[in-house]
N, C-alpha and C. Protein backbone atom coordinates (compact mmCIF):
# COMPACT_ATOMS: atom_id res chain seq x y z
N UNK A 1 -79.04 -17.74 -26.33
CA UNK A 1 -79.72 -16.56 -25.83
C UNK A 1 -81.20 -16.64 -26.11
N UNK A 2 -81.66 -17.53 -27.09
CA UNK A 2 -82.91 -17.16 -27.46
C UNK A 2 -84.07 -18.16 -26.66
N UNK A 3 -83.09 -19.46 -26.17
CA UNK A 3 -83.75 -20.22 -25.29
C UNK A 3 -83.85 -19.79 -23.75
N UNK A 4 -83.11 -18.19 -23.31
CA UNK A 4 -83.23 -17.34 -22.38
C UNK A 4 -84.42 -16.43 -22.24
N UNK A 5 -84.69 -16.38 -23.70
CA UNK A 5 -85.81 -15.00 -23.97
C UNK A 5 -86.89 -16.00 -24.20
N UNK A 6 -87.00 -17.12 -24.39
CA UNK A 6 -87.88 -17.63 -24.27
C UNK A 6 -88.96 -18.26 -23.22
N UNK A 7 -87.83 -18.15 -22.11
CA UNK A 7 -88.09 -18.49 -20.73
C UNK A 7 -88.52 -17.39 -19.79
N UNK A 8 -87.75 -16.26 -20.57
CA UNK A 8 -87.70 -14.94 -19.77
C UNK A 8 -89.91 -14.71 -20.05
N UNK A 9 -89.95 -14.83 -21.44
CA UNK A 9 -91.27 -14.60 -21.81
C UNK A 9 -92.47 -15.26 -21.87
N UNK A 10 -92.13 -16.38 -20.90
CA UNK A 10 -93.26 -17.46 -21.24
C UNK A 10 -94.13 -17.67 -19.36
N UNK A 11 -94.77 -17.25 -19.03
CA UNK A 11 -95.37 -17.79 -17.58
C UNK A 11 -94.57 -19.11 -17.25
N UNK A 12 -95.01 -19.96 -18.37
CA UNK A 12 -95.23 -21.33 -17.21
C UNK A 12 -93.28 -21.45 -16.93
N UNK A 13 -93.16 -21.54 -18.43
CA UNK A 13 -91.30 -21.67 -18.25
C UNK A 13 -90.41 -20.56 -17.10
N UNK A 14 -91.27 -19.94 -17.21
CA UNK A 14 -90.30 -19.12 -16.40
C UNK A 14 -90.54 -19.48 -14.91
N UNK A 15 -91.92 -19.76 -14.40
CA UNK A 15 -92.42 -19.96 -12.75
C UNK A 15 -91.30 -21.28 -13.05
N UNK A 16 -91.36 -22.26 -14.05
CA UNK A 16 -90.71 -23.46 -13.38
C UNK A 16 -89.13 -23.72 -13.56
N UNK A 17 -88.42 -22.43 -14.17
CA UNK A 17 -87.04 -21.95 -14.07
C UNK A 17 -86.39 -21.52 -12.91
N UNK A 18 -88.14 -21.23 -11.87
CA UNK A 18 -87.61 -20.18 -10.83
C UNK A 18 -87.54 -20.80 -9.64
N UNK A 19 -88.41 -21.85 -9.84
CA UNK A 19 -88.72 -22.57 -8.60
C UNK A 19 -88.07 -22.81 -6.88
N UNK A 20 -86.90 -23.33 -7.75
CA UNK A 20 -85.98 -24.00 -6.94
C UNK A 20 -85.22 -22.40 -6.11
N UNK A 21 -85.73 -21.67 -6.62
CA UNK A 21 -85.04 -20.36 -5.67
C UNK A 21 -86.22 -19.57 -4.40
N UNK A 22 -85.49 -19.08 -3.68
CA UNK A 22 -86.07 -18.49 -2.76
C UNK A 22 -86.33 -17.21 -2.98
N UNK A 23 -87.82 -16.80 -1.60
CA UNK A 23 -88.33 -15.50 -2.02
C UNK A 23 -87.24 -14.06 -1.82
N UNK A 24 -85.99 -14.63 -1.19
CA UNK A 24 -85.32 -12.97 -1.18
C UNK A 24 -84.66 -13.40 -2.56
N UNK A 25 -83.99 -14.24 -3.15
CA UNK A 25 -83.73 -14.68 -4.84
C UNK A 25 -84.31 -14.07 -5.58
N UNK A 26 -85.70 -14.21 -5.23
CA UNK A 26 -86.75 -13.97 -6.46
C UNK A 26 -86.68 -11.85 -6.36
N UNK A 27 -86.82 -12.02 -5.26
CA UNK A 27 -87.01 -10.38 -5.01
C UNK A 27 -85.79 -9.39 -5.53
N UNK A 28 -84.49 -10.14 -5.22
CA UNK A 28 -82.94 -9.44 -5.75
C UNK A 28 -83.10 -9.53 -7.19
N UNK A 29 -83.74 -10.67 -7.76
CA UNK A 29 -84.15 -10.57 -9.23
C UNK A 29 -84.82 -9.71 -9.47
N UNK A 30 -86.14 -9.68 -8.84
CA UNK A 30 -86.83 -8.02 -9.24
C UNK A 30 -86.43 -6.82 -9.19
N UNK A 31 -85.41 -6.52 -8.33
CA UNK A 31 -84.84 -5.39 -8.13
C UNK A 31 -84.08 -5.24 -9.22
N UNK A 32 -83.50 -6.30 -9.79
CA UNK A 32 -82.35 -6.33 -10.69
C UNK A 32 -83.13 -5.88 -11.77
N UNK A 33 -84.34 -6.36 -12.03
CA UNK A 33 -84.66 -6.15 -13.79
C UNK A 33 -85.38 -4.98 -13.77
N UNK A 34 -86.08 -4.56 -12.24
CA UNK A 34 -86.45 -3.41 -12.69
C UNK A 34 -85.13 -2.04 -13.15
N UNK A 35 -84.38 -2.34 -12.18
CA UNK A 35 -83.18 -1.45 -12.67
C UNK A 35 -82.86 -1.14 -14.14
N UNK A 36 -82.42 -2.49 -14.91
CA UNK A 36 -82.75 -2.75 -15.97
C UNK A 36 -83.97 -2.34 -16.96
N UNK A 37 -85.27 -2.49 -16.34
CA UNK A 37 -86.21 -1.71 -17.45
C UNK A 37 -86.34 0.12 -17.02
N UNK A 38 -85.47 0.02 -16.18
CA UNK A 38 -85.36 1.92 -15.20
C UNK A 38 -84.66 2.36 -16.76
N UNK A 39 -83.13 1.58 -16.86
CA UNK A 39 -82.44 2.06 -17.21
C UNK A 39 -82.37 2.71 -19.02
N UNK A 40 -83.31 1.15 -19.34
CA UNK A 40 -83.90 0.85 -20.94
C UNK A 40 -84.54 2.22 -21.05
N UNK A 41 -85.73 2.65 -20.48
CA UNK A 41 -86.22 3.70 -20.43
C UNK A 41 -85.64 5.16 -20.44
N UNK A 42 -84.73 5.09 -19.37
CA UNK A 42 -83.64 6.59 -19.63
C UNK A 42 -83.03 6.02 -21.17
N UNK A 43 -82.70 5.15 -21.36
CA UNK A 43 -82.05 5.02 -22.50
C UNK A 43 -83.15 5.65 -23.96
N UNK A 44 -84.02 5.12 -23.92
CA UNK A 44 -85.02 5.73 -25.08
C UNK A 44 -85.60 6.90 -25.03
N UNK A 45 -85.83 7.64 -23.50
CA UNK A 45 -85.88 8.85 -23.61
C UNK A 45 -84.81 9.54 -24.45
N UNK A 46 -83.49 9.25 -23.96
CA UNK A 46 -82.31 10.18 -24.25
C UNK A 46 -82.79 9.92 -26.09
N UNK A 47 -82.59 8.93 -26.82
CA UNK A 47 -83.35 8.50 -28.25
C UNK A 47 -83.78 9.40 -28.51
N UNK A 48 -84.90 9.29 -27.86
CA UNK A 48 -86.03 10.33 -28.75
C UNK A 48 -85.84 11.73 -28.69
N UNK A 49 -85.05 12.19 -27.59
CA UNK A 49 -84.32 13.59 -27.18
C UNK A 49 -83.60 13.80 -28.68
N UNK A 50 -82.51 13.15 -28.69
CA UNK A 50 -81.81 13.16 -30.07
C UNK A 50 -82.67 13.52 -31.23
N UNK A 51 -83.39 12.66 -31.47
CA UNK A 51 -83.91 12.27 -32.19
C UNK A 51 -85.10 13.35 -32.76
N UNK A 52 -85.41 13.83 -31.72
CA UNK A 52 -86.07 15.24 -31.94
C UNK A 52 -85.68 16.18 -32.12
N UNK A 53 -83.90 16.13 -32.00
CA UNK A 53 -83.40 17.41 -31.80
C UNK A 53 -82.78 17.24 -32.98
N UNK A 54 -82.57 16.30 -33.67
CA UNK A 54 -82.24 15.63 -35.02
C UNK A 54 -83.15 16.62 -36.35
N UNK A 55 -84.35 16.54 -35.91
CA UNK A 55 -86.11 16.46 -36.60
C UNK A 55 -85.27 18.00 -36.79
N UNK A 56 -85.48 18.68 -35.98
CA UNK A 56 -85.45 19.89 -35.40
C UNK A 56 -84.64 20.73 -36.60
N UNK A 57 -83.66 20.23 -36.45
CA UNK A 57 -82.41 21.00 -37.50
C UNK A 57 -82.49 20.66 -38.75
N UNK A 58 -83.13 19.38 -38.86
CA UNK A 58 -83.44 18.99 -40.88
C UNK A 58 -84.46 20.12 -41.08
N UNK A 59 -85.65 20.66 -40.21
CA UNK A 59 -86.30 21.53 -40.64
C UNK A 59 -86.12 23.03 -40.93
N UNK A 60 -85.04 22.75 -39.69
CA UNK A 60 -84.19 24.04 -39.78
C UNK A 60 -83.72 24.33 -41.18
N UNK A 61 -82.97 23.56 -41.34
CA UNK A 61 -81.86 23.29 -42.94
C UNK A 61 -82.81 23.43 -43.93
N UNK A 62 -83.95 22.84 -43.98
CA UNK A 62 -84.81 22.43 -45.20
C UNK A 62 -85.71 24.15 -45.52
N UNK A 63 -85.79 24.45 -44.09
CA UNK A 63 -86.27 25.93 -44.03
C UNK A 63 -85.42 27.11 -45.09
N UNK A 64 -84.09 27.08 -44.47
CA UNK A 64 -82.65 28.11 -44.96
C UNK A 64 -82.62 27.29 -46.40
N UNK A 65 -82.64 26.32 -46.66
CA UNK A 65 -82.67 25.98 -48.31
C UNK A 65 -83.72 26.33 -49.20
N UNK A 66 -85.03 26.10 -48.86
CA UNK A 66 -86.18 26.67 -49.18
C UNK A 66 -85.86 28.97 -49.69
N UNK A 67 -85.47 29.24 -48.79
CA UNK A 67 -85.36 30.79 -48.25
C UNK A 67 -84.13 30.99 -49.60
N UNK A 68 -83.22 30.31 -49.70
CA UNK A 68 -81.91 29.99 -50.27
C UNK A 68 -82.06 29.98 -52.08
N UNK A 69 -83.15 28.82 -52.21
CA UNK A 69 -83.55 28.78 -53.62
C UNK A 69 -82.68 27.14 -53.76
N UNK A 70 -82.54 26.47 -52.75
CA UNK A 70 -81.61 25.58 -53.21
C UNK A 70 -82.98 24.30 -53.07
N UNK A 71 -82.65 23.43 -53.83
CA UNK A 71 -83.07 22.53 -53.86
C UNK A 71 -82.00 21.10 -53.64
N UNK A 72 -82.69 19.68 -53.20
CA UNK A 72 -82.16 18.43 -52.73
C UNK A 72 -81.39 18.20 -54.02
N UNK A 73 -81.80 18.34 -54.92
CA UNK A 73 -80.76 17.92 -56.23
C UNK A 73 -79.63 18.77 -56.47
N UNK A 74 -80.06 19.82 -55.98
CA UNK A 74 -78.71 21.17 -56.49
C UNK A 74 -77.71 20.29 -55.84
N UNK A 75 -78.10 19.77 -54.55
CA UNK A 75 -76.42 18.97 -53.40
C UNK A 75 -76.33 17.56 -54.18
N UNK A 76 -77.16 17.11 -54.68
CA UNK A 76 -76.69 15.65 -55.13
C UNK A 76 -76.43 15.85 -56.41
N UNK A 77 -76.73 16.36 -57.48
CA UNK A 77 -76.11 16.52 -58.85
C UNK A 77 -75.11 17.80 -59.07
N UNK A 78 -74.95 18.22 -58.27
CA UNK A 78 -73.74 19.38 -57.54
C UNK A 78 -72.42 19.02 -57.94
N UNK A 79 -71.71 20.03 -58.30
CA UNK A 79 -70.25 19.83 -57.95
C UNK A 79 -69.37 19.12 -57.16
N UNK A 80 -70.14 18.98 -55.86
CA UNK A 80 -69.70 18.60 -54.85
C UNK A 80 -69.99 17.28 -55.03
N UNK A 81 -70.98 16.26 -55.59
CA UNK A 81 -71.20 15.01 -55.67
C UNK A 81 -70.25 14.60 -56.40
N UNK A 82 -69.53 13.35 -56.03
CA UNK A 82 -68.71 13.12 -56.63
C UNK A 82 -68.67 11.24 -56.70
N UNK A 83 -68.60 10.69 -57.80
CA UNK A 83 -68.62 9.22 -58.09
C UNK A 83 -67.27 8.72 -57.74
N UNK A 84 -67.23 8.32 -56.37
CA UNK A 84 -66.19 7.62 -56.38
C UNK A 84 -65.79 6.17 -56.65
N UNK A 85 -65.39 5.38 -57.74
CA UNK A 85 -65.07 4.15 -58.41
C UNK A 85 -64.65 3.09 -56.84
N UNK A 86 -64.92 1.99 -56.16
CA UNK A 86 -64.16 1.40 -55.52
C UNK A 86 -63.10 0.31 -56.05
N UNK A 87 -62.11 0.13 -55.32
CA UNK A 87 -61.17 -0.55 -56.24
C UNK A 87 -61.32 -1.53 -55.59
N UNK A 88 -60.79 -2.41 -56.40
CA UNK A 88 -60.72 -3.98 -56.53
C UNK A 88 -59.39 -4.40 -55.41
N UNK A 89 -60.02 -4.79 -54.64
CA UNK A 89 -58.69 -4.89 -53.57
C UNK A 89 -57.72 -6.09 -54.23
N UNK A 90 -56.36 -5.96 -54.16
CA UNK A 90 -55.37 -7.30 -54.55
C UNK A 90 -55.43 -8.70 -54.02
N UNK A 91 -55.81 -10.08 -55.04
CA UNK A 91 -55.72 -11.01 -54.36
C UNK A 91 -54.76 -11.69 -53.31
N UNK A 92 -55.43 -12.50 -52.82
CA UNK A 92 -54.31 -12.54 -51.48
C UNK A 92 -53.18 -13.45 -51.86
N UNK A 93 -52.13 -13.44 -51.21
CA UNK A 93 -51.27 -14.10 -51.85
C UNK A 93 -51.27 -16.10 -51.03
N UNK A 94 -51.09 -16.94 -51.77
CA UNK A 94 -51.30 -18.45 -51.82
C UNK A 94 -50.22 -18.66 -50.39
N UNK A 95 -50.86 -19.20 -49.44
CA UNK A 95 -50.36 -19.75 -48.03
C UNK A 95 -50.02 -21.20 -47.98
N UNK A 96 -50.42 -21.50 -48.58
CA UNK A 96 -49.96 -23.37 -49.31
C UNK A 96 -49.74 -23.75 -50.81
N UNK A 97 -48.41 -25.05 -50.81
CA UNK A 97 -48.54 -25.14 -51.99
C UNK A 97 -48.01 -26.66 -52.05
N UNK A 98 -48.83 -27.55 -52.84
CA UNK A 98 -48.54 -28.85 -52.99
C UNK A 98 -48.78 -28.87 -54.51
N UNK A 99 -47.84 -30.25 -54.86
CA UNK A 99 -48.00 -31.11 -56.14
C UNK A 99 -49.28 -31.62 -56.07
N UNK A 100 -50.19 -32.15 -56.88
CA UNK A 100 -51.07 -32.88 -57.33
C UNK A 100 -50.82 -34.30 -58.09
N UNK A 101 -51.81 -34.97 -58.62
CA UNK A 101 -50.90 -36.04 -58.99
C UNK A 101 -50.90 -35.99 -60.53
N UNK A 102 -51.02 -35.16 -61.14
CA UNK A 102 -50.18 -34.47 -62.53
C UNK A 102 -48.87 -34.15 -62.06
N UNK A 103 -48.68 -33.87 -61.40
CA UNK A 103 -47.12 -33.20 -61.34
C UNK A 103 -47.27 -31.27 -61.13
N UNK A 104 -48.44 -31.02 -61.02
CA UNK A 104 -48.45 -29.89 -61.50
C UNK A 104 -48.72 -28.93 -60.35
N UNK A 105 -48.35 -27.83 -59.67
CA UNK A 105 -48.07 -27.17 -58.69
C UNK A 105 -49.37 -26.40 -58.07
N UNK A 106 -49.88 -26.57 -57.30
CA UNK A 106 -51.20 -26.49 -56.96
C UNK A 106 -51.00 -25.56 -55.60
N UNK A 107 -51.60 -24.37 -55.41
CA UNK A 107 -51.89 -23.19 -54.49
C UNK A 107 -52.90 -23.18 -53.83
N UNK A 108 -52.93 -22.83 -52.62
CA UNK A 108 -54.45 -22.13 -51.64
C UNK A 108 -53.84 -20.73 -50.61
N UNK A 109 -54.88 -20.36 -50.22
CA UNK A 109 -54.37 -19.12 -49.92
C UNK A 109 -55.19 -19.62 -48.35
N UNK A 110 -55.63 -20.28 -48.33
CA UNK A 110 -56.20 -20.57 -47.16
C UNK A 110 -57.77 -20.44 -46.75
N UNK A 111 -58.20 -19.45 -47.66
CA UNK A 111 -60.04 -19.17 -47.89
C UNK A 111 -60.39 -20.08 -48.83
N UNK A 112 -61.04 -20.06 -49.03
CA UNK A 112 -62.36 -20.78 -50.00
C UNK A 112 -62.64 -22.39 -49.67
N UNK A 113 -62.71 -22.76 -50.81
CA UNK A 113 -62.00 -24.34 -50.82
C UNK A 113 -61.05 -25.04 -50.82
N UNK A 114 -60.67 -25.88 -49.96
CA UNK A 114 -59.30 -26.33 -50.69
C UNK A 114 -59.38 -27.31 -51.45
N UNK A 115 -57.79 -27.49 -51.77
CA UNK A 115 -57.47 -28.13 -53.32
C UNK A 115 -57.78 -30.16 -53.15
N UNK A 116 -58.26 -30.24 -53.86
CA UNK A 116 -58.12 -31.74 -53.85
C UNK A 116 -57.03 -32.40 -53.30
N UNK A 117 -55.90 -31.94 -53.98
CA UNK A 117 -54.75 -32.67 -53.45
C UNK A 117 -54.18 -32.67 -52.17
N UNK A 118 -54.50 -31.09 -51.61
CA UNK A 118 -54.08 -30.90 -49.96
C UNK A 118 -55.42 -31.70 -49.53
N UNK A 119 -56.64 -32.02 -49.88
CA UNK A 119 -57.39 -32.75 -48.72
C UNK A 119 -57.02 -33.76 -49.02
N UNK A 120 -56.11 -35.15 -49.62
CA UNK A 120 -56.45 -35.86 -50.19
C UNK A 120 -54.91 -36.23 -48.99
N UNK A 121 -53.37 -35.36 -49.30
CA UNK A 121 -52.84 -35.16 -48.20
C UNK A 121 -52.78 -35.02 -46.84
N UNK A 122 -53.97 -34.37 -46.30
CA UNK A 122 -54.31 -34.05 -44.68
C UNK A 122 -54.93 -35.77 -44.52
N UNK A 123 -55.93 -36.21 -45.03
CA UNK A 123 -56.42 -37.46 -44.94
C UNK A 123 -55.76 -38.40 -44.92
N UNK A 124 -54.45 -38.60 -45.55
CA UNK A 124 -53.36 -39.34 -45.46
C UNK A 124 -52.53 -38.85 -43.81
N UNK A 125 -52.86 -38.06 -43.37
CA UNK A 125 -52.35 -38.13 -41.99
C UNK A 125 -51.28 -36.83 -41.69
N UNK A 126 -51.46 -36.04 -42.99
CA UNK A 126 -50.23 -35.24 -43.28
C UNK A 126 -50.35 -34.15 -42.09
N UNK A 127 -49.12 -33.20 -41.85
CA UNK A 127 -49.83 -31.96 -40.89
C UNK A 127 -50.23 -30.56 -42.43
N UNK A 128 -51.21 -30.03 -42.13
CA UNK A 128 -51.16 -28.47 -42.94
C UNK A 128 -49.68 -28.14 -42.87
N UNK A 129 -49.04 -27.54 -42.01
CA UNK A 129 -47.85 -26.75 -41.46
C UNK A 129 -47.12 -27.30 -42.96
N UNK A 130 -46.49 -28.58 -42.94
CA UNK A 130 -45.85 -29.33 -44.07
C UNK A 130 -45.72 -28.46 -45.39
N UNK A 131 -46.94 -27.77 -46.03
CA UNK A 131 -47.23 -27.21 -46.96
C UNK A 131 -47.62 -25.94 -47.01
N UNK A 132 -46.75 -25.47 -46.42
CA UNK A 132 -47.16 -23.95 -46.09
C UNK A 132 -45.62 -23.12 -46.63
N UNK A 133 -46.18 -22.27 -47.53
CA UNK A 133 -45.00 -21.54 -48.23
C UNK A 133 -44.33 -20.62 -47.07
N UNK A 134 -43.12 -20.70 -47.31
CA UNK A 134 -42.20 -19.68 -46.84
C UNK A 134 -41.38 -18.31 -47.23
């Protein structure tokens, strides 16, 4: 995409992107992007509509709190604020499992890295599937 916007924004790249097309081409293109910058535009009006009407009601609020006696800390060190702890989600459970060459029983769950011994297996020609718990 960015070697698009680069072409889109450059004179020379773009006259010699265009070349090979004709003037009703070129013109259905203009129609097209102006539509496109028509549309960008209703789009940021509606934005700033919001966005004002956004403005509008914090002053509102900030007004009735002012009038109120309340202050920004009364709501954040408030009753109502409340510390909620996030928990530690459960590890996932191991999707493969091969010997190593200790003898000793070796797990992957399928993220991170894998284990020495399963790459050491796949390289030998093995399939994944082979070692996949059931």
């Amino acid at each position: 995409m960015s070697d698009f916007i680069d072409i889109l924004t450059h004179g020379r790249r773009l006259k010699a992107a265009v070349k090979e097309l004709s003037i009703a081409e070129l013109e259905s293109v203009q129609t097209k992007l102006a539509k496109v910058i028509d549309d960008r535009r209703e789009e940021e009006a509606e934005f700033k509509q919001l966005e004002a009407e956004k403005n509008k009601k914090i002053q509102e609020l900030r007004k009735a709190m002012d009038d109120a006696g309340i202050g920004v800390n009364d709501l954040v060190d408030g009753p109502l604020a409340s510390t909620k702890k996030q928990r530690k989600r459960a590890p996932k459970p191991p999707k493969y499992a091969i010997s190593d060459a200790n003898g000793q029983r070796v797990t992957w769950t399928g993220q991170g890295r894998m284990p020495n011994a399963l790459k050491d297996a796949l390289a030998k020609g093995h399939n994944l599937d082979k070692y996949l718990i059931k």
